[in-house]
Protein backbone atom coordinates (compact mmCIF):
# COMPACT_ATOMS: atom_id res chain seq x y z
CA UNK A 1 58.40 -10.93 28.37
CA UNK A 2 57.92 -11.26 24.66
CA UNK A 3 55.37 -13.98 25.31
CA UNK A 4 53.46 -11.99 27.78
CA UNK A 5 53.17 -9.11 25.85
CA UNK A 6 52.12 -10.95 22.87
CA UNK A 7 49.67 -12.36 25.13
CA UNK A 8 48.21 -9.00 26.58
CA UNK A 9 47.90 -7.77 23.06
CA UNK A 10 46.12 -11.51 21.83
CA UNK A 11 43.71 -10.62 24.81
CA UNK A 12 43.15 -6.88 24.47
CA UNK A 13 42.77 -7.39 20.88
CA UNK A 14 40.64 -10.50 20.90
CA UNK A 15 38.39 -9.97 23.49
CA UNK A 16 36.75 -6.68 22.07
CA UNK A 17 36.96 -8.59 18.15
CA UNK A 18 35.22 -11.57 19.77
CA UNK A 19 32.58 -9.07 21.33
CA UNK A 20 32.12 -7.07 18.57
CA UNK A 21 31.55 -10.36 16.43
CA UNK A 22 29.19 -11.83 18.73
CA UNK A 23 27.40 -8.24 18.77
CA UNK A 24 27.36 -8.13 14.83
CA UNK A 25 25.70 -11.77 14.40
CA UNK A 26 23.26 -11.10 17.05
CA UNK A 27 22.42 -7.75 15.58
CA UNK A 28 22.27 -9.50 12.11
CA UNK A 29 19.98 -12.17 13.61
CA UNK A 30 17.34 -9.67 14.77
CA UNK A 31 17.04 -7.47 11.88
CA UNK A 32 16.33 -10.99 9.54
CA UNK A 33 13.98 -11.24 12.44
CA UNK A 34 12.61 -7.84 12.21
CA UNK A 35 12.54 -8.23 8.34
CA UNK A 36 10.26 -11.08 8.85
CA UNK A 37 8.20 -9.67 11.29
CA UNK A 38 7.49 -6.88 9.11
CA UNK A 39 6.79 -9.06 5.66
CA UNK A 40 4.40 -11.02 8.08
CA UNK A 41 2.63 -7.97 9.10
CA UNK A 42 2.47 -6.60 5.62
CA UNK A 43 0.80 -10.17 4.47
CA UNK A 44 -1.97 -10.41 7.49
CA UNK A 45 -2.83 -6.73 6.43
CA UNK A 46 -3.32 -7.70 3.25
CA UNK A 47 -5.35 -11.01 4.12
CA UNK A 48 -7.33 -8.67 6.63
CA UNK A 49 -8.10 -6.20 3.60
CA UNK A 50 -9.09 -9.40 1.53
CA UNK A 51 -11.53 -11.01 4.09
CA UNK A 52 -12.95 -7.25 4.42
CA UNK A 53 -13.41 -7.19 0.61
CA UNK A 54 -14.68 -10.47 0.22
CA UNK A 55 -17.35 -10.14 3.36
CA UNK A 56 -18.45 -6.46 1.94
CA UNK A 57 -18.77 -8.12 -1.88
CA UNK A 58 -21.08 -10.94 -0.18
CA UNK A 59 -22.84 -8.79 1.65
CA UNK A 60 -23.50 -7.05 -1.20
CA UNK A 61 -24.73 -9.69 -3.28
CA UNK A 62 -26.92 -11.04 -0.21
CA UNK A 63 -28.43 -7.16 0.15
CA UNK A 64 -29.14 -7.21 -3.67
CA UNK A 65 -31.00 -10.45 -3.85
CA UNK A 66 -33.02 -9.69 -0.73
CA UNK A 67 -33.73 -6.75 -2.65
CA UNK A 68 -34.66 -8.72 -5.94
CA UNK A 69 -36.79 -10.94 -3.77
CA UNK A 70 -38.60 -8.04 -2.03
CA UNK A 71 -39.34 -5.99 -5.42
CA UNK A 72 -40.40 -9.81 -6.78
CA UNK A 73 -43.10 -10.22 -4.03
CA UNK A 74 -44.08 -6.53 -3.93
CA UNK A 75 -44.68 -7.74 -7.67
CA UNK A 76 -46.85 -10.54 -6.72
CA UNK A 77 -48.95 -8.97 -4.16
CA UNK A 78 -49.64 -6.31 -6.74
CA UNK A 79 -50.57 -8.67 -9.66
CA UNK A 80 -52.76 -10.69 -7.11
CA UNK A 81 -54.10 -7.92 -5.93
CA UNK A 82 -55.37 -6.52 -9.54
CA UNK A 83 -57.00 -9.88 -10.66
CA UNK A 84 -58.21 -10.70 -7.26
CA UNK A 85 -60.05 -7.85 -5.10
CA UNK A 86 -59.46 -7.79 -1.19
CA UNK A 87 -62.59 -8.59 -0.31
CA UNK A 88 -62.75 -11.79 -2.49
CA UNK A 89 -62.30 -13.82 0.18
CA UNK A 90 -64.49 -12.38 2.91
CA UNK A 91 -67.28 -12.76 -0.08
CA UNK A 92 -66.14 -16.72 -0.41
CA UNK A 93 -66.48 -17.14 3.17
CA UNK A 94 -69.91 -15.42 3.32
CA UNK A 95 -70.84 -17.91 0.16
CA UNK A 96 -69.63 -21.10 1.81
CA UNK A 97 -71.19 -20.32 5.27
CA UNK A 98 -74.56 -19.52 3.40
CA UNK A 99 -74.68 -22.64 1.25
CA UNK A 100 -73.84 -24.77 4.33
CA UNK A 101 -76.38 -22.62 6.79
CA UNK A 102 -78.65 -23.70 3.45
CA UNK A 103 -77.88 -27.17 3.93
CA UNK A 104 -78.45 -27.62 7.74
CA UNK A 105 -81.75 -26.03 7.30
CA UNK A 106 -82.52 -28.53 4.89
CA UNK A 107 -81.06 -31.40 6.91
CA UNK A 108 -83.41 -30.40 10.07
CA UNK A 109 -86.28 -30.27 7.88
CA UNK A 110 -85.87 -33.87 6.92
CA UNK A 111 -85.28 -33.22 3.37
CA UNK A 112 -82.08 -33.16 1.18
């Protein structure tokens, strides 16, 4: 009888130890898990705040040269504008078609 009771208590004993062992390491196993979960979160949020830096900071730099460029060639125009008047060109064109109307009168005529 000795033997069986020792046995009963082994079993009533060890069963619930061996359970609440196996519970522990499994419980262990998920909160390394959930630590890691959570450091890997923490790290992609900080990567996405990164990439959002880094694409505002370009886009930045992009809007400010497009800028630069646009006050350049407002610059330009101006400048061209003040040596050269607007009609400049409609008088060159009246000039060139003159001189050549000149010259195909001439032509016809038989005369250079």
């Amino acid at each position: 009888m000795s033997q069986e009771l020792t046995l009963l208590v082994v079993v009533e004993l060890l069963f619930p130890l061996a359970l609440g062992l196996l519970w522990l390491g499994i419980k262990r196993q998920f909160e390394r898990r959930d630590r890691k979960d959570e450091q890997i979160a923490e790290l992609l949020a900080r990567q996405e705040v990164k990439k959002d830096e880094m694409i505002s900071e370009r886009f930045a730099r992009i809007q400010s040269t497009l800028c630069d460029v646009k006050v350049k060639v407002d610059q330009i125009v101006v400048s061209m504008h003040e040596k050269v008047p607007f009609d400049y060109c409609n008088h060159k064109e009246e000039e060139y078609r003159d001189s050549l109307k000149d010259f195909d009168i001439r032509l016809r005529q038989g005369g250079i």
